[in-house]
Protein backbone atom coordinates (compact mmCIF):
# COMPACT_ATOMS: atom_id res chain seq x y z
CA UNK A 1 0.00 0.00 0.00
CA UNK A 2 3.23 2.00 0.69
CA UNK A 3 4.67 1.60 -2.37
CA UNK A 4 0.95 2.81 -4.33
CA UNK A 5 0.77 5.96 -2.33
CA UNK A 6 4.12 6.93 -3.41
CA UNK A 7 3.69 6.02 -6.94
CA UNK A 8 0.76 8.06 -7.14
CA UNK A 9 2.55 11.17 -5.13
CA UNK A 10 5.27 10.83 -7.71
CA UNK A 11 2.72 10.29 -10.93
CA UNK A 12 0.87 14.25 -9.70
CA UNK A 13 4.11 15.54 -9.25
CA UNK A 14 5.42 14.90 -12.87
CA UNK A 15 2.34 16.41 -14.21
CA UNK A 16 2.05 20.12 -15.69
CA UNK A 17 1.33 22.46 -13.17
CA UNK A 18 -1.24 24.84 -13.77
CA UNK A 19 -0.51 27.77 -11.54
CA UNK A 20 -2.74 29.93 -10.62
CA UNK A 21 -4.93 29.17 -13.07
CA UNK A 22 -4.30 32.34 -14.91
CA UNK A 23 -0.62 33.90 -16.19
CA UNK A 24 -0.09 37.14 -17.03
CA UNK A 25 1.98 37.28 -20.67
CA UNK A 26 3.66 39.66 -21.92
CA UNK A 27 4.54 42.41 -19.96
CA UNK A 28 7.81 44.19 -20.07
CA UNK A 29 10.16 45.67 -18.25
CA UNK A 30 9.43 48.86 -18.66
CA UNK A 31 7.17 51.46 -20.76
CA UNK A 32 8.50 54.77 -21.77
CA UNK A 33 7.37 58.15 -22.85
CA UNK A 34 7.70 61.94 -22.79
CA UNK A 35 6.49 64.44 -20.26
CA UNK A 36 2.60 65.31 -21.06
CA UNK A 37 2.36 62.20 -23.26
CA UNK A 38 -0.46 59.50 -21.84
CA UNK A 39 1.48 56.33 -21.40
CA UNK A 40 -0.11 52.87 -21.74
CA UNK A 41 0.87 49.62 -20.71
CA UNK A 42 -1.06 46.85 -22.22
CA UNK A 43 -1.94 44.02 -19.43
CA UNK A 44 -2.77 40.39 -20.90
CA UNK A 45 -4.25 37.97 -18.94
CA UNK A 46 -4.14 34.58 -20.17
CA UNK A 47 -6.84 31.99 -18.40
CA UNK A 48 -4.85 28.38 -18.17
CA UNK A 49 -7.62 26.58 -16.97
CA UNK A 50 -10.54 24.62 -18.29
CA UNK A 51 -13.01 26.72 -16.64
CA UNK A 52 -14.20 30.81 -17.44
CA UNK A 53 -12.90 32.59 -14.41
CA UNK A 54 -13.62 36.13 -12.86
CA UNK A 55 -10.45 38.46 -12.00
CA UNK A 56 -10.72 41.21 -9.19
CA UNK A 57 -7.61 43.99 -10.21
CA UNK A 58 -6.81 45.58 -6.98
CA UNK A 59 -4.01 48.83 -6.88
CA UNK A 60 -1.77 48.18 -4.03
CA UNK A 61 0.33 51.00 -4.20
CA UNK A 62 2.15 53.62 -6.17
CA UNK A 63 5.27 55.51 -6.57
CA UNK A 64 4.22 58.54 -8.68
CA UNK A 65 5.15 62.41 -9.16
CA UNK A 66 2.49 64.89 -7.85
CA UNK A 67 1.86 66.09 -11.39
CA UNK A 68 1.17 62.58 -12.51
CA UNK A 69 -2.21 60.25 -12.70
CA UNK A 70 -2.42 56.54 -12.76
CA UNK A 71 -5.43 54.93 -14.58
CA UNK A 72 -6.57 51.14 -14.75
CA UNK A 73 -8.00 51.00 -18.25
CA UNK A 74 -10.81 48.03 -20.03
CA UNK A 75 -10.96 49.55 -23.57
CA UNK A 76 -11.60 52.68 -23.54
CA UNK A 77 -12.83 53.16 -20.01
CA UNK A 78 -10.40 54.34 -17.69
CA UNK A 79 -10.72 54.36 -14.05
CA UNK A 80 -8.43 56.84 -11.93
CA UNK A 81 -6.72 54.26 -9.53
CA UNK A 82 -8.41 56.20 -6.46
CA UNK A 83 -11.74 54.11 -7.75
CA UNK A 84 -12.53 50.92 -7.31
CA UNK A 85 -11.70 47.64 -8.41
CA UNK A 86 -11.33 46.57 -12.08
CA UNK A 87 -13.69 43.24 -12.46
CA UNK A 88 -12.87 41.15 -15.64
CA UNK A 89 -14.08 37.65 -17.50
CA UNK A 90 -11.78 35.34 -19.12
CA UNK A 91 -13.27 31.99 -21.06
CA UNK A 92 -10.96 29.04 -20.51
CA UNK A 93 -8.02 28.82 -22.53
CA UNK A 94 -8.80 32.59 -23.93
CA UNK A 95 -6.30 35.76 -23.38
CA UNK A 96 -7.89 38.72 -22.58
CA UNK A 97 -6.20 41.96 -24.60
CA UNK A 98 -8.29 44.91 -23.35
CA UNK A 99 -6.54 45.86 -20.06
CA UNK A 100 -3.73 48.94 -20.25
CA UNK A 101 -2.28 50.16 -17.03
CA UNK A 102 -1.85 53.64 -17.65
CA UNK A 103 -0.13 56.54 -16.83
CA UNK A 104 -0.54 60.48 -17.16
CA UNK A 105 3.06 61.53 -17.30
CA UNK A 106 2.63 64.76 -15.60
CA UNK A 107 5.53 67.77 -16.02
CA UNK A 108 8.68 65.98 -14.48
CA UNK A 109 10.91 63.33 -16.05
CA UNK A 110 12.12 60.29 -13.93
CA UNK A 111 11.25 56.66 -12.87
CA UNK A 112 7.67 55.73 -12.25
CA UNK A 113 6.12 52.62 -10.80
CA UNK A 114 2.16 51.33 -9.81
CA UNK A 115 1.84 47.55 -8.08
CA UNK A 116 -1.39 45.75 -8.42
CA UNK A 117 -3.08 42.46 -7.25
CA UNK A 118 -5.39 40.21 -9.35
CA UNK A 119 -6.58 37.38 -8.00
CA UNK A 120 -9.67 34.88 -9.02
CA UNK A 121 -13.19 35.86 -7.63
CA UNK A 122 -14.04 32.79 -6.55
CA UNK A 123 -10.80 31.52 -5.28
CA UNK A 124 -8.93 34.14 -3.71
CA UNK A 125 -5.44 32.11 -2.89
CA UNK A 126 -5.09 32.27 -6.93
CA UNK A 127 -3.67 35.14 -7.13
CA UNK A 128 -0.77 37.01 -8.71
CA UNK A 129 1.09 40.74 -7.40
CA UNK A 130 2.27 42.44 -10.44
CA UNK A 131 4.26 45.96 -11.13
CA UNK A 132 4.11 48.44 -14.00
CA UNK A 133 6.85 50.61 -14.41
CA UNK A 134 7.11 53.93 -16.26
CA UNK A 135 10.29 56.20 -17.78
CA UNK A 136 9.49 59.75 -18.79
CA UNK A 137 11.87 61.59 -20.92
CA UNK A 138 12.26 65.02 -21.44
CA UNK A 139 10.64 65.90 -24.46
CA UNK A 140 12.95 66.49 -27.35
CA UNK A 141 13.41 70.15 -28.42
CA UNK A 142 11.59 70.86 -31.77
CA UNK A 143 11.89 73.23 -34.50
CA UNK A 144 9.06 75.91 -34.70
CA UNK A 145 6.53 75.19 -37.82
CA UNK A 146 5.39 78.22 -37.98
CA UNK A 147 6.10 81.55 -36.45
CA UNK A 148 4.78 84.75 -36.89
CA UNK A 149 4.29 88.48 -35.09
CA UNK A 150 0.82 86.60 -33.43
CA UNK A 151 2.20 82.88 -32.55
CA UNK A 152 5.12 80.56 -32.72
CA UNK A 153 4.03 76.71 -33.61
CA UNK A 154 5.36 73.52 -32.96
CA UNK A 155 4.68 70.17 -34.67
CA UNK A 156 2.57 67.59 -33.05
CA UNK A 157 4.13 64.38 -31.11
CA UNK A 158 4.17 61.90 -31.05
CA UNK A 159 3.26 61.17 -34.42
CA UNK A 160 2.06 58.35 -35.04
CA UNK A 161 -0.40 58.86 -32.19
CA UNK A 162 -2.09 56.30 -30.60
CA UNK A 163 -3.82 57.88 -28.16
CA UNK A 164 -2.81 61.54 -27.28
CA UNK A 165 -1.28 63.91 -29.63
CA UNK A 166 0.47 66.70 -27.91
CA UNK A 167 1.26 70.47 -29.72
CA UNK A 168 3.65 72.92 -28.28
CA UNK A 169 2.57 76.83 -29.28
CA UNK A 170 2.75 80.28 -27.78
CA UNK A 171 0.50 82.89 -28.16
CA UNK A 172 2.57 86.62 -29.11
CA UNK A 173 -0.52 88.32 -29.17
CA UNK A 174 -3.25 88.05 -26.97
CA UNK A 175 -5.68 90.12 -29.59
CA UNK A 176 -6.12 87.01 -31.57
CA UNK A 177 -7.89 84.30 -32.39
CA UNK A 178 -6.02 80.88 -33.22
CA UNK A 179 -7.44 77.61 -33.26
CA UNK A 180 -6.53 74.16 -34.30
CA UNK A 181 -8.93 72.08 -36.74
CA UNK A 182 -8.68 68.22 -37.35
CA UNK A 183 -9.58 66.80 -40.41
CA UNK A 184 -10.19 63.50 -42.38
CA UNK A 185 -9.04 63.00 -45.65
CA UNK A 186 -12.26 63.76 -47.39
CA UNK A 187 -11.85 67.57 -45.24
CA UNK A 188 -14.44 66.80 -42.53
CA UNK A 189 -14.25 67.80 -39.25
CA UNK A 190 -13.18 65.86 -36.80
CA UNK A 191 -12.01 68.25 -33.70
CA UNK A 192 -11.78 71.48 -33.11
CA UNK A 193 -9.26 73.23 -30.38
CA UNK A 194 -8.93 76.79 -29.10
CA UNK A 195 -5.23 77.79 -28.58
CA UNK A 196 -5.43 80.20 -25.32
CA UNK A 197 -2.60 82.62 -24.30
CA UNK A 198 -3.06 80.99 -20.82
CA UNK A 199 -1.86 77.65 -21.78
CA UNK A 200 1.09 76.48 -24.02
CA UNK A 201 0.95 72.59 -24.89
CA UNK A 202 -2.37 71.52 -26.91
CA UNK A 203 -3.91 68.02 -26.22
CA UNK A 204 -5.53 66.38 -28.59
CA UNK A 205 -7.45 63.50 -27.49
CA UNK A 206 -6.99 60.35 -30.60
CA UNK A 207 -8.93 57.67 -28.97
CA UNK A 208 -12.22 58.59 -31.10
CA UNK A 209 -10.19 58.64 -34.01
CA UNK A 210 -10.10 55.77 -36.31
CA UNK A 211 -6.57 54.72 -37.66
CA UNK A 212 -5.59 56.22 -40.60
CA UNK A 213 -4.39 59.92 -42.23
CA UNK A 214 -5.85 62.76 -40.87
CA UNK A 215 -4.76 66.72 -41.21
CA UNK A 216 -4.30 69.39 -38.58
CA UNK A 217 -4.45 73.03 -39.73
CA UNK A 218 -3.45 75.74 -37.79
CA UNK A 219 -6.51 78.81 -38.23
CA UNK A 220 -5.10 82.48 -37.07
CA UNK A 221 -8.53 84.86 -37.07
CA UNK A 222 -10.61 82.61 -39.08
CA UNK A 223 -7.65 82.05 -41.79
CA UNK A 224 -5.85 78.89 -42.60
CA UNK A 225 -2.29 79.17 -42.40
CA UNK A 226 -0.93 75.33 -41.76
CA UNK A 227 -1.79 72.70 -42.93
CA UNK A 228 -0.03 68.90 -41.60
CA UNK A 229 -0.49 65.70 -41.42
CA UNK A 230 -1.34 63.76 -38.25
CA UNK A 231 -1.14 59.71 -38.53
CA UNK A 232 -3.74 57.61 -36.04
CA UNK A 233 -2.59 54.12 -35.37
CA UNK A 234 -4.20 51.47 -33.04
């Protein structure tokens, strides 16, 4: 009988283990971007069992500047990580690609770093601590586009955008008017933005963009007077 219980010990531990039931795959090192940029880290859970399973994503804790923001993102809905819990569904055998860990850069380069917890809704002990961590750069000093006695112009970055476009300008003159307009190929609007003598870096939200070519122009009281192309990707 001796001898059958340790065959049998010896037969489970030879098999694959499983885990946790879930693995997270793919995540680097590191993710890197410039000051003001919106930084994502994608997050993709794969589900090793033979069973769908619920995951609770739980922020443990944060090392962060003051002029920074972490978000916990499904899609396109992002949570600040002051809110609650992220709740997500995996199918067996299925990898789920929808989760970013994000991060608002803020004004100061350096090293930044989040922690979180998932762990399996209906069996707690399966769980796995993960952290995200986050280099922002200086941006890189850029040539003005256009300058003139009202405004001086920088191009957009980072371009390619995937999900905010960023455009350094200064107003000269506070008497006028300057916009930005974004535009599809075909010349339809797809976004206007005041340029204020207030504020000096333009955001320009791409996440309701499709990918593909679009055009910014830059409008000085009411008149065109740049035109450039901004690329969407996904």
């Amino acid at each position: 009988m001796r001898n059958v219980l340790l065959s049998a010990i010896l037969m489970l531990s030879s098999l694959p283990t499983l885990g946790q039931g879930f693995e997270i795959v793919s995540l680097q090192e590191s993710y890197k971007g410039t000051i003001g940029e919106m930084i994502k880290a994608p997050i993709r859970f794969k589900n090793t069992s033979d069973k769908a399973i619920t995951l609770i994503i739980r922020k443990v804790s944060d090392q962060i500047g003051s002029t920074q923001k972490n978000f916990l993102c499904l899609d396109a809905n992002c949570l600040d990580q002051r809110a609650d819990d992220h709740i997500v569904k995996i199918e067996a055998g299925q990898t789920l690609s929808s989760v970013h860990v994000a991060l608002d850069a803020g004004l100061v380069s350096g090293l930044s770093s989040v922690k979180y917890i998932v762990y399996n809704k209906s069996n707690p002990s399966q769980s796995i601590e993960f952290e995200v961590n986050f280099g922002v750069e200086e941006k890189a000093e850029k040539q003005s586009i256009y300058t003139s006695k009202y405004i001086t112009l920088k191009d957009v970055y980072p371009n390619p955008v995937v999900d905010l476009a960023l455009v350094d300008y200064k107003i000269l003159n506070d008497n006028i008017k300057a916009k930005i307009i974004i535009h599809n190929i075909l010349g339809n609007n797809q976004g206007e933005y005041v340029l204020t003598s207030a504020e000096n870096l333009l955001r320009i939200p791409a996440d309701n963009l499709n990918a593909g070519i679009y055009f910014y122009t830059l409008y000085v009281n009411n008149e065109g007077v740049l035109t450039r192309k901004l690329i969407v990707r996904k």
